[in-house]
Protein backbone atom coordinates (compact mmCIF):
# COMPACT_ATOMS: atom_id res chain seq x y z
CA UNK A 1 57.82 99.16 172.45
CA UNK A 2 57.52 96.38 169.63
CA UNK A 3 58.27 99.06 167.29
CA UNK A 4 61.41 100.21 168.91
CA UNK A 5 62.41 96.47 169.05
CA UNK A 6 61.68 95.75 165.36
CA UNK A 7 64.17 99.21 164.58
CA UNK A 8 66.69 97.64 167.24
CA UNK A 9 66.42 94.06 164.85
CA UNK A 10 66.66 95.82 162.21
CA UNK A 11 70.25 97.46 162.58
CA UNK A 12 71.57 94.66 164.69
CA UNK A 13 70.66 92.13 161.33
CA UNK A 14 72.18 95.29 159.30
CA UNK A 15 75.30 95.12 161.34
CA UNK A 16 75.59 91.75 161.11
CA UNK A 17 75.33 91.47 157.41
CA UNK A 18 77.80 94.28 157.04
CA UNK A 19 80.39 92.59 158.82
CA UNK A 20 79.56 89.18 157.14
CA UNK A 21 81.86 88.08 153.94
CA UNK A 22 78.92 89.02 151.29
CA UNK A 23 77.97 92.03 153.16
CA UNK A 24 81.96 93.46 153.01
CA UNK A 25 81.98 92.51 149.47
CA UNK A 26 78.66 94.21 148.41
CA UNK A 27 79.68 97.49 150.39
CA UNK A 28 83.45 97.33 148.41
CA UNK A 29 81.60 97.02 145.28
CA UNK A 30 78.84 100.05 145.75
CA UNK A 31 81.89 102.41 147.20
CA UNK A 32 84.07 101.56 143.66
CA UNK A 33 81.05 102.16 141.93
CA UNK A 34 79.86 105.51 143.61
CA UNK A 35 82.86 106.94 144.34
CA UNK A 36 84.10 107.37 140.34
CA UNK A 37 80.37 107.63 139.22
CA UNK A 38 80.45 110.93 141.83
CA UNK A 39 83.95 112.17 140.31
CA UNK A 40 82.42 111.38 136.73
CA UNK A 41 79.55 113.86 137.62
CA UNK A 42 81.07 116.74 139.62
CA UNK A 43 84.24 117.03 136.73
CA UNK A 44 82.31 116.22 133.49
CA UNK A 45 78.47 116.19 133.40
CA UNK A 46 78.03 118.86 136.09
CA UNK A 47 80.48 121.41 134.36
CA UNK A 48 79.47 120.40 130.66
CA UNK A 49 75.34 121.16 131.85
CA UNK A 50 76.73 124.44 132.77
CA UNK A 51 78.44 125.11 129.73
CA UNK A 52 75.05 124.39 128.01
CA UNK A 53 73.29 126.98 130.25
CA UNK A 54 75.75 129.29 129.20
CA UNK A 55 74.91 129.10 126.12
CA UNK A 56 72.00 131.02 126.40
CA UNK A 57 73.07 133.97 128.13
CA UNK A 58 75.23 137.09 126.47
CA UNK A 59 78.00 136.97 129.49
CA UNK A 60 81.61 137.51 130.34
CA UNK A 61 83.44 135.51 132.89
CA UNK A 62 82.56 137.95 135.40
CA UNK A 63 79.75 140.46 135.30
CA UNK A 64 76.24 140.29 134.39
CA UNK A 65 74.29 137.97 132.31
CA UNK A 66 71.60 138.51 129.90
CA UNK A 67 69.26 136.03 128.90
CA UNK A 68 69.18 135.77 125.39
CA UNK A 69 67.94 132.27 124.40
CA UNK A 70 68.68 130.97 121.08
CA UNK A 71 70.60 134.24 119.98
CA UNK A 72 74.18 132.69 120.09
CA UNK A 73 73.03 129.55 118.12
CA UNK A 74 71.87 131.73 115.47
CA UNK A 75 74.98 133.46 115.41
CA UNK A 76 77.17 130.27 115.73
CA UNK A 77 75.42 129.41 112.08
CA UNK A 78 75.56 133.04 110.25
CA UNK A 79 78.49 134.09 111.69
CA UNK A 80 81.80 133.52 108.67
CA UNK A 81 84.20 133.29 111.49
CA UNK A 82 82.12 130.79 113.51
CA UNK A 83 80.29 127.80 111.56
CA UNK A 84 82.68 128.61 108.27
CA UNK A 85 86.03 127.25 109.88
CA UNK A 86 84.00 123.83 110.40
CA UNK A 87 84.81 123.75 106.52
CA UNK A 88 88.75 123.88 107.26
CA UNK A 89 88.00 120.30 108.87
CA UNK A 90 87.90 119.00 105.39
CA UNK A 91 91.47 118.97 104.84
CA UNK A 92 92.02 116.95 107.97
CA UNK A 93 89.72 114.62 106.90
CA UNK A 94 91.41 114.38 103.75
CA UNK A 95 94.66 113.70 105.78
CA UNK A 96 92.60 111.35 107.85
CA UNK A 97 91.86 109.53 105.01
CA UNK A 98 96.20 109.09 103.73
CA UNK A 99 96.95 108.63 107.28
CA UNK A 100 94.14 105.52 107.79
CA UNK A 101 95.55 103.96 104.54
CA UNK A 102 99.07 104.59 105.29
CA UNK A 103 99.17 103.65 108.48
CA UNK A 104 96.72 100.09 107.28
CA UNK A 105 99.22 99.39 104.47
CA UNK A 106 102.57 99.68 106.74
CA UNK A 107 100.89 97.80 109.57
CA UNK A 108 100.48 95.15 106.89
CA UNK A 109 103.83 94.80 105.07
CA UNK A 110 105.31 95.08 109.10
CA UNK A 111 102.94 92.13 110.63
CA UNK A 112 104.82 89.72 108.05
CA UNK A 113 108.39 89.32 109.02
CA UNK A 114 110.60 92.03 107.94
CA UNK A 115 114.17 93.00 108.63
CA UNK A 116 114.54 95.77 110.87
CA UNK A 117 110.73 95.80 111.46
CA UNK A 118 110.59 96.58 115.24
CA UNK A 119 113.42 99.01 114.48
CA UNK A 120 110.89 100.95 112.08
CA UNK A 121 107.80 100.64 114.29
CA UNK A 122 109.89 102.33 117.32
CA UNK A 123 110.57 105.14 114.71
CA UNK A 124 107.23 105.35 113.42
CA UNK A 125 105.47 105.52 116.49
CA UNK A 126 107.85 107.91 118.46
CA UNK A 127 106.57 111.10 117.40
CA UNK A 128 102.95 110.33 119.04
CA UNK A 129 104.68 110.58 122.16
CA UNK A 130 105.88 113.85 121.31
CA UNK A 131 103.90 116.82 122.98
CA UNK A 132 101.54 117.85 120.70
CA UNK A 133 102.90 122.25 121.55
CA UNK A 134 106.65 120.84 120.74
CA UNK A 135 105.46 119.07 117.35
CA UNK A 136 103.91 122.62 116.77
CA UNK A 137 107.05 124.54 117.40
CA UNK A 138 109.16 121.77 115.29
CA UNK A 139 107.12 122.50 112.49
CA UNK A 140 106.86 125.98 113.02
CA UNK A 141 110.92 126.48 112.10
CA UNK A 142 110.58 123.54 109.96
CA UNK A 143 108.02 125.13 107.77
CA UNK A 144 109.33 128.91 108.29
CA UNK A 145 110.83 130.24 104.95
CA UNK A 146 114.44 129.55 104.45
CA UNK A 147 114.66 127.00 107.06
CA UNK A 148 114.85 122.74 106.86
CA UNK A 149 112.01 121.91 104.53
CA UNK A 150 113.16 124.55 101.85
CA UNK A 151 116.94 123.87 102.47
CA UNK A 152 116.02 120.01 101.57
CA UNK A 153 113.70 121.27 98.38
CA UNK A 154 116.99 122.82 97.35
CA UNK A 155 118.89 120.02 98.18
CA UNK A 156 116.55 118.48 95.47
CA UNK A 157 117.34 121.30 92.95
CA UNK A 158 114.06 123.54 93.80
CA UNK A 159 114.82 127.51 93.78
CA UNK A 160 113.80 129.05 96.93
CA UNK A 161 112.06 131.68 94.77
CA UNK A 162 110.00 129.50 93.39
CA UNK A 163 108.89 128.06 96.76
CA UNK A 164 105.68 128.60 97.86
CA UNK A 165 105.29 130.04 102.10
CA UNK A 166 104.55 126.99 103.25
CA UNK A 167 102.72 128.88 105.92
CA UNK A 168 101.31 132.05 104.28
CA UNK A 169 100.40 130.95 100.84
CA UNK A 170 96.53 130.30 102.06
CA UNK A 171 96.56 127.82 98.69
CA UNK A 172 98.88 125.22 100.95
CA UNK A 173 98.87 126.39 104.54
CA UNK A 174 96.16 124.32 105.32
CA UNK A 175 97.63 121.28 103.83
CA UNK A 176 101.14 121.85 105.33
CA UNK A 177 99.21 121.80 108.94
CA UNK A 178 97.54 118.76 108.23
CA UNK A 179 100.81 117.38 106.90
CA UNK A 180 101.91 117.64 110.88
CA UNK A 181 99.24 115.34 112.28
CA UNK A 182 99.46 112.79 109.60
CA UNK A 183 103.19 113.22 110.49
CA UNK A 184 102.15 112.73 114.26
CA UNK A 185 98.82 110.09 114.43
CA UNK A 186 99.48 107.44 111.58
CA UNK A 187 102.29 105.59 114.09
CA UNK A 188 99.34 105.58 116.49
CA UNK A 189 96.87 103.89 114.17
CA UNK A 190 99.81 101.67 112.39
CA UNK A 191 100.21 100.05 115.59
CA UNK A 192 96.92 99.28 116.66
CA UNK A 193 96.11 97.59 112.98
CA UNK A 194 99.12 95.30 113.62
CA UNK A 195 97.63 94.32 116.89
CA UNK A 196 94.75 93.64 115.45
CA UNK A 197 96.46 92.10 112.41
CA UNK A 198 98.78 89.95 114.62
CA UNK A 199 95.49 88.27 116.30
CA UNK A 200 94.76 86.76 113.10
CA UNK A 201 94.95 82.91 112.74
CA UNK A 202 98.06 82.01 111.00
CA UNK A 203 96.01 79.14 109.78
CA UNK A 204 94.24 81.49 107.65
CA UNK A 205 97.43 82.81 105.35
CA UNK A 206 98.34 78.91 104.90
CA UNK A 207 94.87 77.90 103.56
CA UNK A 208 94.95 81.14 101.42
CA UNK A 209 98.40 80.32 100.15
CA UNK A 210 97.74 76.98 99.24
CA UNK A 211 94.50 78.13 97.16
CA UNK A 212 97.17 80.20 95.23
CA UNK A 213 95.86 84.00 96.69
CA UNK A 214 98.49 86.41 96.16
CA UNK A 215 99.15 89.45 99.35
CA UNK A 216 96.34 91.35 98.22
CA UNK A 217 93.95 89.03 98.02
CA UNK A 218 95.17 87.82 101.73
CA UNK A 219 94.55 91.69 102.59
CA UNK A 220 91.34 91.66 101.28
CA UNK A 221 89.28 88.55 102.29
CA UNK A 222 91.50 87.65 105.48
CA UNK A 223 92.87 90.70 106.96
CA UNK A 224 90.78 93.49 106.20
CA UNK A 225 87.20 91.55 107.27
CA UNK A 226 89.02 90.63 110.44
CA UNK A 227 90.44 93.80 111.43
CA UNK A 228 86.72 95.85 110.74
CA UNK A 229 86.34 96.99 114.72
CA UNK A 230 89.65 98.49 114.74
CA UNK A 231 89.09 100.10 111.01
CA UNK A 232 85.81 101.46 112.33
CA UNK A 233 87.38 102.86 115.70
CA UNK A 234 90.50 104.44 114.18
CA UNK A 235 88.05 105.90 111.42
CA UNK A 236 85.62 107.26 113.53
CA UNK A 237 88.57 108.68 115.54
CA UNK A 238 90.38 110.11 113.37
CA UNK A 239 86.92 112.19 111.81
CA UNK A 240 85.70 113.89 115.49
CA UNK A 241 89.67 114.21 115.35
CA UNK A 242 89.55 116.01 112.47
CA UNK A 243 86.33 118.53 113.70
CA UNK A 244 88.56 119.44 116.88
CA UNK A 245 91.61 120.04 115.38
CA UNK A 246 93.25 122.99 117.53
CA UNK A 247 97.21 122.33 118.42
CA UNK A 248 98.41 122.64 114.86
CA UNK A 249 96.76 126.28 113.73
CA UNK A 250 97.06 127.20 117.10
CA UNK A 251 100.86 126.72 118.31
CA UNK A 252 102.21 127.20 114.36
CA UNK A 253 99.72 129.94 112.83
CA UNK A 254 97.62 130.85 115.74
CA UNK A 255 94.86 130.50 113.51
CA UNK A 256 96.28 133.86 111.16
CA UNK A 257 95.96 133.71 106.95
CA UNK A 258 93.39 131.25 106.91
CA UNK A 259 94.21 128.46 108.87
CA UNK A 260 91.97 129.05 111.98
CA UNK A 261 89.80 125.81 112.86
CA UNK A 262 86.92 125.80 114.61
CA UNK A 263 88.40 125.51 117.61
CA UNK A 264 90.89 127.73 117.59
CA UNK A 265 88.06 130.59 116.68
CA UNK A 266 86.07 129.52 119.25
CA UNK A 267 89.16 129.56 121.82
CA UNK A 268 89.55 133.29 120.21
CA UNK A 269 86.42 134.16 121.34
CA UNK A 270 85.82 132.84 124.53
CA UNK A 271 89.50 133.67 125.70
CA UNK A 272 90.25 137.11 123.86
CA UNK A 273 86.61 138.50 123.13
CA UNK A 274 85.09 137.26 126.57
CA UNK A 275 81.86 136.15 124.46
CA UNK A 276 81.66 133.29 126.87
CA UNK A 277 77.97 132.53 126.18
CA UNK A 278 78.90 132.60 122.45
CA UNK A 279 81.49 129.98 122.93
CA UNK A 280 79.74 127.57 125.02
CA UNK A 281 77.14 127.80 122.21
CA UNK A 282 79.77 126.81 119.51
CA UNK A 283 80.43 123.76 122.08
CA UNK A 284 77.50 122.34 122.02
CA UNK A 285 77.13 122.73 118.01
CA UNK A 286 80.41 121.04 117.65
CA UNK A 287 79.19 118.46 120.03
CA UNK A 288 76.08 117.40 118.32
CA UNK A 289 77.97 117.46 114.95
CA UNK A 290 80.48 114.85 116.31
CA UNK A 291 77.71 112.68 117.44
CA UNK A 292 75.70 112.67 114.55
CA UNK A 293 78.80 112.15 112.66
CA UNK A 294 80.24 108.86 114.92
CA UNK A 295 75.98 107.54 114.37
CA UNK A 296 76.15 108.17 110.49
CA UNK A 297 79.97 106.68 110.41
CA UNK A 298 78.89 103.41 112.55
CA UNK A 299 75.76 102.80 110.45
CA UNK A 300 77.86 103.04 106.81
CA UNK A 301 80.31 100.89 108.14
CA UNK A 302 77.80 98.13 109.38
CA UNK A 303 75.99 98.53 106.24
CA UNK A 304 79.43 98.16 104.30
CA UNK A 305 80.68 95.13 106.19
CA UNK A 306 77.08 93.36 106.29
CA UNK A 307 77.52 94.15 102.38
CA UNK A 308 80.90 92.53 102.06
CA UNK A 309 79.99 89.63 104.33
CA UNK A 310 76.74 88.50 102.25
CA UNK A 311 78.30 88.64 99.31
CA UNK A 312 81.11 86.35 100.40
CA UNK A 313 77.98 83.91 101.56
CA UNK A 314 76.50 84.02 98.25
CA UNK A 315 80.08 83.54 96.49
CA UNK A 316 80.19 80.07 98.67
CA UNK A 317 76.78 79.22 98.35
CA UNK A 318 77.38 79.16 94.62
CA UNK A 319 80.86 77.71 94.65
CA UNK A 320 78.96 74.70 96.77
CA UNK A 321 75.90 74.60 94.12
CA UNK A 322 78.49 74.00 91.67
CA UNK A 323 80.55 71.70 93.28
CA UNK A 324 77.40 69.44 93.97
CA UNK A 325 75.94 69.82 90.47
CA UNK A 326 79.76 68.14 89.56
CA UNK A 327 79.84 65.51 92.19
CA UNK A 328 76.03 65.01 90.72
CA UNK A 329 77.19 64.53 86.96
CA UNK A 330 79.90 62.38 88.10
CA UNK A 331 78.03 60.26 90.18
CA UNK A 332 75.47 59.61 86.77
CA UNK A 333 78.18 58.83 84.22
């Protein structure tokens, strides 16, 4: 009997809290915290821990599966057609790098006031809002011999014969793809470095002007040490960006004469070979290369701003050592 009326206590105090003001707002709180922790699970983590079982079994989408263990990792690293397109990812990163800089000096020259500024930033940034399959069909006629870009070459006084295919010549196909998402992400990163630009003190530039420093020397001890969390993001963006590449090769190429990324082989595979356990192998290798990548990318940065930020400590420690050795001398004489 006392038990029964300690449970009976217990869920008439619970039911009281509950309908108290703390107890509503503790209940509101758990639900928006379970309820997109549960869709986080069942969409992402549940489906990616099966991908990584997968990846040790030889399988098709439907029909039996062998266990095979480690087999498709070792195949993901001596197959040519596998781990060698990661080396295609090179060229993006090389466009990564003349996008970044573009897009930091424009963002620059544009944060300062500049007729027709706005005007150009609308322009700049429109084509990231293009679909990334249309961009790929734009450049597919753009690129396509005899078309726009070798119309304009001729326009210049270039003979079509001496043209290179733009999309076959495997000395420049790569580039030309690359050429599309420079074309497509710099108006993306221009605008977040004038955010970030345009959250600087204006205080700053006056001080800096009246010590005599020219724009690049503004750039380089006011701008760019402000601006280093949106450098590192964009950076470390645009490099796992560059390892996935898919949508240029893909919708343009469809991966043929030496253009086909990592991705889009590994879309080959899965999709048209059925080597599903294969695939979901390559996943996972392209997974822990982007982490150890965004790790190695976050410690050279910290090491190259901690870097930049003593030595600006030192250079005022010794300006000051020198200032007081003057005010020293003068105060003797």
């Amino acid at each position: 009997m006392a038990a029964q009326a300690n449970t009976a206590g217990s869920k008439k105090g619970f039911l009281q809290w509950a309908r108290s003001r703390k107890g509503q707002q503790a209940i509101i709180i758990v639900a928006f915290m379970i309820i997109p922790l549960v869709l986080l699970f069942t969409f992402t983590y549940l489906p990616f821990g099966e991908m990584v079982g997968f990846s040790f079994y030889k399988m098709k989408y439907v029909g039996k599966r062998t266990f095979v263990g480690w087999k498709n990792y070792a195949s993901v690293f001596s197959r040519k057609d596998c781990f060698g397109a990661l080396k295609l990812s090179l060229y993006y990163m090389g466009g990564s790098v003349v996008q970044l800089a573009l897009a930091l000096y424009l963002a620059t020259v544009l944060s300062f006031k500049v007729k027709g500024g706005n005007i150009f930033k609308g322009f700049m940034f429109f084509p990231y809002l293009i679909n990334g399959i249309a961009i790929g069909f734009i450049f597919k006629f753009f690129y396509t011999r005899g078309f726009v870009f070798d119309t304009v070459l001729q326009w210049c006084g270039f003979q079509l014969d001496n043209l290179p295919y733009w999309l076959k010549d495997q000395s420049i196909n790569n580039i030309s793809l690359v050429g599309t998402s420079v074309w497509r992400y710099f108006g993306q990163n221009m605008v977040l470095f004038i955010g970030a630009i345009m959250s600087v003190d204006s205080e700053l530039y006056e001080a800096a002007m009246l010590d005599g420093a020219n724009r690049f020397e503004q750039f380089r001890y006011i701008i760019l040490p402000s601006i280093k969390t949106i450098v590192t993001l964009n950076v470390i963006l645009s490099i796992t960006g560059s390892l996935s590449a898919f949508e240029p090769p893909y919708v343009i190429t469809s991966g043929a004469n030496g253009t086909g990324t990592y991705f889009v082989v590994m879309n080959e595979i899965a999709h048209t070979q059925q080597k599903v356990g294969l695939a979901s192998a390559m996943a996972v290798v392209l997974l822990l290369i982007i982490f150890a990548a965004t790790i190695l990318q976050k410690l050279f940065f910290k090491y190259v701003f901690r870097s930049a930020e003593d030595e600006d400590f030192g250079a005022a420690k010794k300006r000051e050592k020198q200032l007081a050795r003057y005010a020293a001398r003068k105060a003797g004489r």
